[in-house]
Protein backbone atom coordinates (compact mmCIF):
# COMPACT_ATOMS: atom_id res chain seq x y z
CA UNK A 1 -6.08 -15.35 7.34
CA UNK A 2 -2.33 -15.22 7.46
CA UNK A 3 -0.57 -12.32 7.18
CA UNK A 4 3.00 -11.94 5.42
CA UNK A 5 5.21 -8.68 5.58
CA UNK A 6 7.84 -8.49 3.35
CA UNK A 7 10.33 -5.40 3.58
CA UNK A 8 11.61 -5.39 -0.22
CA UNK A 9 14.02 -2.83 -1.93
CA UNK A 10 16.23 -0.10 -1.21
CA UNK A 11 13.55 1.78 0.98
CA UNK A 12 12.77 -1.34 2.85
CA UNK A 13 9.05 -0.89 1.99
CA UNK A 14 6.63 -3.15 3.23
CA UNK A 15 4.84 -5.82 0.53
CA UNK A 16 2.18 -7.53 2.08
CA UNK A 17 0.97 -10.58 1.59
CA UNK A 18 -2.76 -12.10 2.75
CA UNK A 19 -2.99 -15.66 1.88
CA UNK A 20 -6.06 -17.51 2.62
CA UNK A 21 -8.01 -20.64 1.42
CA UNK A 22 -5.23 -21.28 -0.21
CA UNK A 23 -5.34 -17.37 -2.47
CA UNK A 24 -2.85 -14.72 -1.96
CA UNK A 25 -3.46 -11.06 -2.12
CA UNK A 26 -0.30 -8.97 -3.11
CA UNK A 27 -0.28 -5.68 -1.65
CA UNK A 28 2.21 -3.14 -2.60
CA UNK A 29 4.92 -4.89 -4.64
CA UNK A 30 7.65 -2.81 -4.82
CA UNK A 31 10.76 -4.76 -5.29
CA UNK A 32 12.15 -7.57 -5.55
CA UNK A 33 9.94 -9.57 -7.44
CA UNK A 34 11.95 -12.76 -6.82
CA UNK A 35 11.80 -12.61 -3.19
CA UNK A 36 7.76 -12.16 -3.83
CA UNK A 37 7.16 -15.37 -6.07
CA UNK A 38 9.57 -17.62 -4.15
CA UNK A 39 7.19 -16.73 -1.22
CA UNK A 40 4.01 -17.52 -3.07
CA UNK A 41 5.59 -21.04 -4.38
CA UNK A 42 6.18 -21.79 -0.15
CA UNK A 43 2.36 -20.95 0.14
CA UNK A 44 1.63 -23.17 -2.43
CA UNK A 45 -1.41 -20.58 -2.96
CA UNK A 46 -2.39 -18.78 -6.07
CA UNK A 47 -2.23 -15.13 -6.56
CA UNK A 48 -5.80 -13.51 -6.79
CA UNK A 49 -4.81 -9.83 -7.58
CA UNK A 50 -2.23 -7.22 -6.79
CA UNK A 51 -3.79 -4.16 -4.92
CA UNK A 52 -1.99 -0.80 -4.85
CA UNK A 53 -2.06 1.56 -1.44
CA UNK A 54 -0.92 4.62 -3.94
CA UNK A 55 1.41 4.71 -7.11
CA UNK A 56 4.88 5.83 -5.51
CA UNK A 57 7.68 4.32 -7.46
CA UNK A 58 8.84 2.43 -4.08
CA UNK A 59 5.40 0.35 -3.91
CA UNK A 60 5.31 -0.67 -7.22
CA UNK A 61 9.12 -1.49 -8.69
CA UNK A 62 7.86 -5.31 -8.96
CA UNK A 63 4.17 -4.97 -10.57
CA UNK A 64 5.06 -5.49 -13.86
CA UNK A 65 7.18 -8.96 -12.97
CA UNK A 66 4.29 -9.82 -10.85
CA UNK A 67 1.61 -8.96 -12.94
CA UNK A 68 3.04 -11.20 -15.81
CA UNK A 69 4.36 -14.03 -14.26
CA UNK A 70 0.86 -14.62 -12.82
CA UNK A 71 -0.99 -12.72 -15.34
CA UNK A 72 -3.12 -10.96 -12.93
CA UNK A 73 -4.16 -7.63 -12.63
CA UNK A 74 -3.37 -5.12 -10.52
CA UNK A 75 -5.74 -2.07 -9.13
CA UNK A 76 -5.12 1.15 -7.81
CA UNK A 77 -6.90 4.54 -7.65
CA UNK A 78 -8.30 6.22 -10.57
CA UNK A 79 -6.47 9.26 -9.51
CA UNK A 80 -2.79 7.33 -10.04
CA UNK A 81 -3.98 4.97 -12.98
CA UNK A 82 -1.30 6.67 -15.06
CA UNK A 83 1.39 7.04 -12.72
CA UNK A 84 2.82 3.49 -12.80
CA UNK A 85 4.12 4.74 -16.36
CA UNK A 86 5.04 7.89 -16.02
CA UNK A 87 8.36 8.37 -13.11
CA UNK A 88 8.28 12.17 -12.38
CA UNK A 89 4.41 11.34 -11.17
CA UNK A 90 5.78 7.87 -8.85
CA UNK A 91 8.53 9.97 -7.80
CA UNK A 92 11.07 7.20 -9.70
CA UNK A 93 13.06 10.62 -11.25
CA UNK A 94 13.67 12.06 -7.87
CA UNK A 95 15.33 9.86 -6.41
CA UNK A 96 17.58 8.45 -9.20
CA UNK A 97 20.42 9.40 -7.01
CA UNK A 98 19.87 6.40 -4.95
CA UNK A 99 20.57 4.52 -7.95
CA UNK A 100 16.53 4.23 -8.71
CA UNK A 101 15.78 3.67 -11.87
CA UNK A 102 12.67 5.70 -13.80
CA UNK A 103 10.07 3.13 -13.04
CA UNK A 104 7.50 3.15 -16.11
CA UNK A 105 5.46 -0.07 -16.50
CA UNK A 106 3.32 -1.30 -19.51
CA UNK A 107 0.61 -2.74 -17.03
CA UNK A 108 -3.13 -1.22 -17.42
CA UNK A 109 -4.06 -1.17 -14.01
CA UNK A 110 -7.62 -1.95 -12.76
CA UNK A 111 -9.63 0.76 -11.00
CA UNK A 112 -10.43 0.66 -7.01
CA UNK A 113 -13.84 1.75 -5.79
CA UNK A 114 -14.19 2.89 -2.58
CA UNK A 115 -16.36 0.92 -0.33
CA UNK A 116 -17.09 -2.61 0.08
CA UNK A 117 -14.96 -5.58 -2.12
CA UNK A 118 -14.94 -8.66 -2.81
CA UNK A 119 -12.12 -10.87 -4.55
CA UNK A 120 -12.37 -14.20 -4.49
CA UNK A 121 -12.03 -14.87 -0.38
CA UNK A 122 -11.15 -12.30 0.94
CA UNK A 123 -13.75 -9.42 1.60
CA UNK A 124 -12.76 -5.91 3.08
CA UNK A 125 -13.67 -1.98 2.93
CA UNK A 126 -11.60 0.54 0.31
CA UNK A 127 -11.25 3.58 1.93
CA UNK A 128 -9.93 6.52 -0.14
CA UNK A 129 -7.03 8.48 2.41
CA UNK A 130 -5.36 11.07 0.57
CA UNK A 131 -2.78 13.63 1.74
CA UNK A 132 0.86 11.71 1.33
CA UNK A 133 -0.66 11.32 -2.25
CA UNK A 134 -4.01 12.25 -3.85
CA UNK A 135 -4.92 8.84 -4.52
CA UNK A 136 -3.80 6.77 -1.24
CA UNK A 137 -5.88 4.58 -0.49
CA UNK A 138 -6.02 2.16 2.88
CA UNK A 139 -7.47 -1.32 2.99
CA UNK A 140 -9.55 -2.14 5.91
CA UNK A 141 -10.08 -6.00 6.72
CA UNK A 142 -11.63 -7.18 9.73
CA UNK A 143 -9.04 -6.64 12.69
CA UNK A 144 -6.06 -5.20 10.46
CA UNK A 145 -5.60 -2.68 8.32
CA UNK A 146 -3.19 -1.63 5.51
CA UNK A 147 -2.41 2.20 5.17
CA UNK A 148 0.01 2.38 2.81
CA UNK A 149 2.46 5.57 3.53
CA UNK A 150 -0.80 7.39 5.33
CA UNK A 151 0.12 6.30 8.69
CA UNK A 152 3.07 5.17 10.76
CA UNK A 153 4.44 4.29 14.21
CA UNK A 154 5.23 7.37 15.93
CA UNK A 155 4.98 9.07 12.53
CA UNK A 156 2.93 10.23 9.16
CA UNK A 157 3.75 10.15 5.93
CA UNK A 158 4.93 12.82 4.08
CA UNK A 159 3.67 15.49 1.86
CA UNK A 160 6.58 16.85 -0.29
CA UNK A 161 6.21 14.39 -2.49
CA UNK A 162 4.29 14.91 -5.92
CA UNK A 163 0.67 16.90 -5.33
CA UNK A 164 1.30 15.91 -1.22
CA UNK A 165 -1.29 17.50 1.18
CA UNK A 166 -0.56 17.92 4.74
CA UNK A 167 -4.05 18.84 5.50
CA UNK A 168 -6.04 16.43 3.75
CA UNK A 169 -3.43 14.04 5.26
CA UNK A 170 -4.26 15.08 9.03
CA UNK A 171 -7.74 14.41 7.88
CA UNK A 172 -7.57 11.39 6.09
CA UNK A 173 -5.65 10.28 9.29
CA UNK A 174 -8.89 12.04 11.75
CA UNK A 175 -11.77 10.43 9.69
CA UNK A 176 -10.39 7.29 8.17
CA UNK A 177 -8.12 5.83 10.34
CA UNK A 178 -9.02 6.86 14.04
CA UNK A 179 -12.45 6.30 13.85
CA UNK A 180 -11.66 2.33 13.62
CA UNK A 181 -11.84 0.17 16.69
CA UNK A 182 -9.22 1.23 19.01
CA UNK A 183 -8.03 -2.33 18.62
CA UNK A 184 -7.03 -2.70 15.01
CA UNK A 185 -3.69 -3.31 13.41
CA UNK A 186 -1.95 -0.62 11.72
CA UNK A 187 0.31 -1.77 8.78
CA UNK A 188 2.07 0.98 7.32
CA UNK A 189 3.97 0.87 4.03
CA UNK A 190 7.38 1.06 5.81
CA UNK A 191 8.01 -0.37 9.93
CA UNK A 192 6.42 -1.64 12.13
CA UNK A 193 2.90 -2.22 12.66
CA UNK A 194 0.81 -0.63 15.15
CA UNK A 195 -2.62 0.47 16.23
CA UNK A 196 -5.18 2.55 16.73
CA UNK A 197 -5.09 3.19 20.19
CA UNK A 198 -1.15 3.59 20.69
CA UNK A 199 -1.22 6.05 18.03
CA UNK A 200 -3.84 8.21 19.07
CA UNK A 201 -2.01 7.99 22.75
CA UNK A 202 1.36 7.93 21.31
CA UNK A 203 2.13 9.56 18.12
CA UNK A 204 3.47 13.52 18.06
CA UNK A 205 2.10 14.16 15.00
CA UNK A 206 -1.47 13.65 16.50
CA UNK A 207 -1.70 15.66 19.64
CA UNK A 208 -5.51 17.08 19.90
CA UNK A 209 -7.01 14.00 17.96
């Protein structure tokens, strides 16, 4: 499976894509839609689905381009269903003073379930990680992983945002994330990738883990 990061937008967040047998799976579109379907049409691979880490207004800016141009459907957590339309809840109406505009799409988003999943090839575990928002959720495939804003290099995410949680964060983090193989890729929503074991030998925030 090949693995595409693509730092889009303002806040340089990270849109993944996952192409293989000749499907894509679009992770966390949050910008620049353009940039997104000229790197499909290189693939020459066909979009399966878009799947959303959590609803922040900074991982989802180019859903609704995406979503019609392909006319696929995108999923998130049943928690943030109705945050892609509302921009107080995806944080869109904080930061308007970065020249953001209110994001509110007309998409009816899909619902993950945690556990096991299957689209088309590609196969890989949901795993529900709240704390930098109530409905984060990280995708775990076999040597990789995709944590949204959970986890970071040297870092974690933050909780000021909209109904953040520092603790269930730090435990989303314990449970979820640090219990994989020592070996396994850490892709966070924004940087660089990591893993497992330079984090839990590495990272401030998680001295005692």
């Amino acid at each position: 499976m090949q693995r595409i990061k693509m730092p889009l937008g303002v806040i340089q967040t990270n849109c993944y894509l996952l192409n293989n047998e000749d499907q894509v799976l679009i992770i966390d579109p949050g910008a620049e839609s353009n940039k997104i379907i000229n790197k499909i049409t290189e693939l020459n691979s066909k979009p399966v689905a878009i799947l959303l880490t959590h609803a922040h207004f900074d991982h989802i800016g180019a859903v609704e381009e995406i979503c019609n141009h392909y006319q696929i459907d995108v999923f998130v957590s049943e928690i943030e269903k109705y945050w892609l339309s509302d921009p107080v809840k995806n944080g869109s109406e904080k930061f308007k003073a970065f020249n953001i505009p209110p994001i509110s799409t007309g998409v009816k988003p899909k619902i993950l379930q945690k556990g096991k999943m299957k689209m088309k090839s590609f196969e890989f575990e949901v795993r529900h990680t709240p704390g930098h928002s109530p409905g984060s959720m990280s995708f775990i495939f076999e040597d990789f992983a995709i944590v949204g804003d959970t986890l970071f290099k040297d870092s974690i995410g933050r909780t000021d945002l909209y109904e953040g949680n520092h603790q269930q964060l730090i435990n989303s983090i314990n449970e979820s994330l640090l219990s994989l193989d020592e070996s396994m890729v850490i892709c966070p929503g924004h940087g660089d990738e990591t893993t497992v074991q330079r984090e839990m030998d590495l990272n401030p925030f998680l001295n005692g883990f």
